[in-house]
Protein backbone atom coordinates (compact mmCIF):
# COMPACT_ATOMS: atom_id res chain seq x y z
CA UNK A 1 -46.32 18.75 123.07
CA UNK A 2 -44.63 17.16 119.69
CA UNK A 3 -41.67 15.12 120.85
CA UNK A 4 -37.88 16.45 119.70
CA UNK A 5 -38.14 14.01 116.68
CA UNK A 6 -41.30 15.40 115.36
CA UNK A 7 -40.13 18.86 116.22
CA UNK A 8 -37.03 18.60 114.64
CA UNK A 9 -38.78 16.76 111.19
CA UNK A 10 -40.80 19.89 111.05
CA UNK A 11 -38.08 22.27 111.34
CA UNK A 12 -35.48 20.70 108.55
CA UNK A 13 -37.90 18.79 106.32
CA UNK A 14 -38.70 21.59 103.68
CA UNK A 15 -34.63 22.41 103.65
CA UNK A 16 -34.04 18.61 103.41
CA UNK A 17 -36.38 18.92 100.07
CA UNK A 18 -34.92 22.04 98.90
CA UNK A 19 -31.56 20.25 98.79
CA UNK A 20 -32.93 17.88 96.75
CA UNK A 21 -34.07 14.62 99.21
CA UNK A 22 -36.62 13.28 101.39
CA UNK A 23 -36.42 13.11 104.70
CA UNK A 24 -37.16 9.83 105.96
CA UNK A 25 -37.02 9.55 109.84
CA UNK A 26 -35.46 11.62 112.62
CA UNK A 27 -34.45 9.48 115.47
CA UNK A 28 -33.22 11.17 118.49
CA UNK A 29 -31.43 8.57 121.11
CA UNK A 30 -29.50 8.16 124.13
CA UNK A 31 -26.61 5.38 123.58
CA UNK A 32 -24.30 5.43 126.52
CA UNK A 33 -23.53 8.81 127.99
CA UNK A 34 -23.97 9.99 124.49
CA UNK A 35 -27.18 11.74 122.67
CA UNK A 36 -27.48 11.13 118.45
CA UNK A 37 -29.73 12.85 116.45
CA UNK A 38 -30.00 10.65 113.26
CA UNK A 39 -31.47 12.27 110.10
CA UNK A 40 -32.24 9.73 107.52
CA UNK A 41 -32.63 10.89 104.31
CA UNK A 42 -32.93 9.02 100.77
CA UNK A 43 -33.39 10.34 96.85
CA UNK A 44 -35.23 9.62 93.89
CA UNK A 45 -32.22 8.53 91.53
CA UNK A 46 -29.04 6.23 92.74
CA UNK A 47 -27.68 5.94 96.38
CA UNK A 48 -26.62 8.25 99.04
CA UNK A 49 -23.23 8.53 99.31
CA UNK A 50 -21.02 10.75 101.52
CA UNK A 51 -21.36 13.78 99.51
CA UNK A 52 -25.40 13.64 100.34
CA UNK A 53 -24.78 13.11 103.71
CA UNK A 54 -22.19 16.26 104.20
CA UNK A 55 -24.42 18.97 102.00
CA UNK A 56 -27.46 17.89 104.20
CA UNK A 57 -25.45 18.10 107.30
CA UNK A 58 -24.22 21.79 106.19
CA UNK A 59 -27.59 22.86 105.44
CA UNK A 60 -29.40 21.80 108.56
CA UNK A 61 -26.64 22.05 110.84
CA UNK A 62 -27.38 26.14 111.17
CA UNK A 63 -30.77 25.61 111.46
CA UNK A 64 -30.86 23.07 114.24
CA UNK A 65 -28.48 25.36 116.29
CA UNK A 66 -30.87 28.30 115.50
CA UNK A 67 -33.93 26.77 117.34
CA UNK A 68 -32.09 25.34 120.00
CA UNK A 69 -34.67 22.45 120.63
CA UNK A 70 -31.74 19.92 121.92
CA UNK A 71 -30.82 21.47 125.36
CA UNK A 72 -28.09 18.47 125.83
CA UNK A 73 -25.01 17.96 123.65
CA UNK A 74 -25.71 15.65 120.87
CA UNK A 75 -23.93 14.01 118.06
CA UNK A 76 -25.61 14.93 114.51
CA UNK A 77 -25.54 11.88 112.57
CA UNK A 78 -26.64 12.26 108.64
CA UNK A 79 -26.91 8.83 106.48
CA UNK A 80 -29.14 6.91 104.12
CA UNK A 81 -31.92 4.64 105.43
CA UNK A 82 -29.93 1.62 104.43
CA UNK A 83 -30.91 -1.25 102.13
CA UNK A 84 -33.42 -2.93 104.96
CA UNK A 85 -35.43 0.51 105.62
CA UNK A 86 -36.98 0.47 109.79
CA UNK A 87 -40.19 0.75 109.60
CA UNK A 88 -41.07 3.12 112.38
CA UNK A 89 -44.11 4.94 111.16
CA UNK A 90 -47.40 4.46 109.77
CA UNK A 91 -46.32 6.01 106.80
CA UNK A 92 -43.37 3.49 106.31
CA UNK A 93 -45.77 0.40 106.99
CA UNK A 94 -48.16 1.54 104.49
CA UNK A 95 -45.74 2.09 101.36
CA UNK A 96 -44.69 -1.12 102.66
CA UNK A 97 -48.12 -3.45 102.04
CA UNK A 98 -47.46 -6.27 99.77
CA UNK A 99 -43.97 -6.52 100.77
CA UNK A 100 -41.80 -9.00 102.32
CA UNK A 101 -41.09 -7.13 106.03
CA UNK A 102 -38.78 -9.00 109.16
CA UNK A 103 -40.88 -8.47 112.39
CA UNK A 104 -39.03 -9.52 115.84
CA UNK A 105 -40.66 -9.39 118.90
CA UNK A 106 -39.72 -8.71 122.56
CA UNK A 107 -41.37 -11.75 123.67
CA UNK A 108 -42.27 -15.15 121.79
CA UNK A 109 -45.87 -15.69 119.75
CA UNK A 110 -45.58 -19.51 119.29
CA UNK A 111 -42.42 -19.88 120.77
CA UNK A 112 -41.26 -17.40 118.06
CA UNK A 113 -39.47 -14.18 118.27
CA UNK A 114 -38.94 -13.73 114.74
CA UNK A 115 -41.19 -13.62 111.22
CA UNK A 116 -40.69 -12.91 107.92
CA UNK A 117 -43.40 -12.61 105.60
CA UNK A 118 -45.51 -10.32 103.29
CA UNK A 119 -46.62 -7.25 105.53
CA UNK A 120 -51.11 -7.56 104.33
CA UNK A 121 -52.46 -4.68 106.69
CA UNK A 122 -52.18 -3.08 110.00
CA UNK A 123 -54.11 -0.86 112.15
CA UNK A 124 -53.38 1.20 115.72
CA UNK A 125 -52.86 -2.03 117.40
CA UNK A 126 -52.30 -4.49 115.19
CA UNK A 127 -50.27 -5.93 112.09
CA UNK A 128 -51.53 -8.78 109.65
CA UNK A 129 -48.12 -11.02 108.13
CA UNK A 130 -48.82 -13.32 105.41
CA UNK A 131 -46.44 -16.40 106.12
CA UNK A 132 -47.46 -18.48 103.76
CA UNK A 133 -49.90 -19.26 101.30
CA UNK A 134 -52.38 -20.63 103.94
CA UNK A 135 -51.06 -19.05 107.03
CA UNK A 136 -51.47 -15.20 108.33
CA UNK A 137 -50.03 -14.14 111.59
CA UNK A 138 -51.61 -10.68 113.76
CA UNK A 139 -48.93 -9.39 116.17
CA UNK A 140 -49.74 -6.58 118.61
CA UNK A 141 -47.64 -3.46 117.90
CA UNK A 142 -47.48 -3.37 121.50
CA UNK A 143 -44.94 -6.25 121.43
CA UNK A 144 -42.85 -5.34 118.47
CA UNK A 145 -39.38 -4.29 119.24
CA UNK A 146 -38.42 -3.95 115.08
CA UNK A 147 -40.26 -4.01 111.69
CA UNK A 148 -37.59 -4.13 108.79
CA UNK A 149 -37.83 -4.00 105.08
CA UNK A 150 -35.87 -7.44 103.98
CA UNK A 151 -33.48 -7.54 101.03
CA UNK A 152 -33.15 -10.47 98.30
CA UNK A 153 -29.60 -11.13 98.86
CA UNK A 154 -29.28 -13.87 96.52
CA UNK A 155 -30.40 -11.86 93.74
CA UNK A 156 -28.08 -9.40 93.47
């Protein structure tokens, strides 16, 4: 059985479109005593504002209560992906080879816990980092707690 995050992709992605966005993730979490379901969306021109966020919100909102898939009480949280996208899905890794990704880890690889470098391939199990012009990294997926787009903040 699809979990409530796949579920719930199917059900609102073709309004999400319709609207005039893609959908990027669905996240559905438990943060305190509280449940969010987190709908990231982005567009082809310009930034997501507020505006974006409230017409998607309106035009899934029906539809989510409609199928009922969320049996607790839940927050509905609409917003952008943010500058540094998550990379949570194949999909995001592989529009992502050839760029510069932050990977941290729940345990240390060489007393490490954190890499930055150019994201080269990955597979079920594992991803290949470029670190430098002579060194390449392979981390198991198993151990990955966050994959991250990374920003150039000094050339803005």
């Amino acid at each position: 059985m699809a979990s409530i995050e796949e579920r719930v992709e199917t059900l609102i992605k073709s309004k999400v479109e319709d609207l005039g966005y893609s959908l990027y993730d669905v996240q559905y979490v438990k943060e305190g005593q509280n449940y969010f379901l987190r709908v990231l969306i982005e567009k082809q021109a310009g930034t997501i504002d507020l505006n974006d966020c409230e017409k998607v919100n309106d035009g899934i909102n029906d539809i989510l209560d409609t199928a009922d898939y969320i049996k607790e009480q839940y927050f509905l949280e609409v917003s952008s992906t943010g500058i540094e996208k998550v990379l949570r899905k194949d999909k995001h890794l592989t529009d992502n080879i050839g760029n510069e990704v932050e990977i941290r880890l729940f345990k240390p690889v060489n007393k490490q816990k954190e890499f930055v470098g150019i994201l080269k391939s990955f597979n079920n199990e594992e991803i290949l980092l470029t670190i430098s012009e002579d060194e390449e990294i392979t981390l198991n997926r198993k151990d990955i707690s966050l994959i991250k787009t990374v920003f150039d903040w000094d050339n803005i």
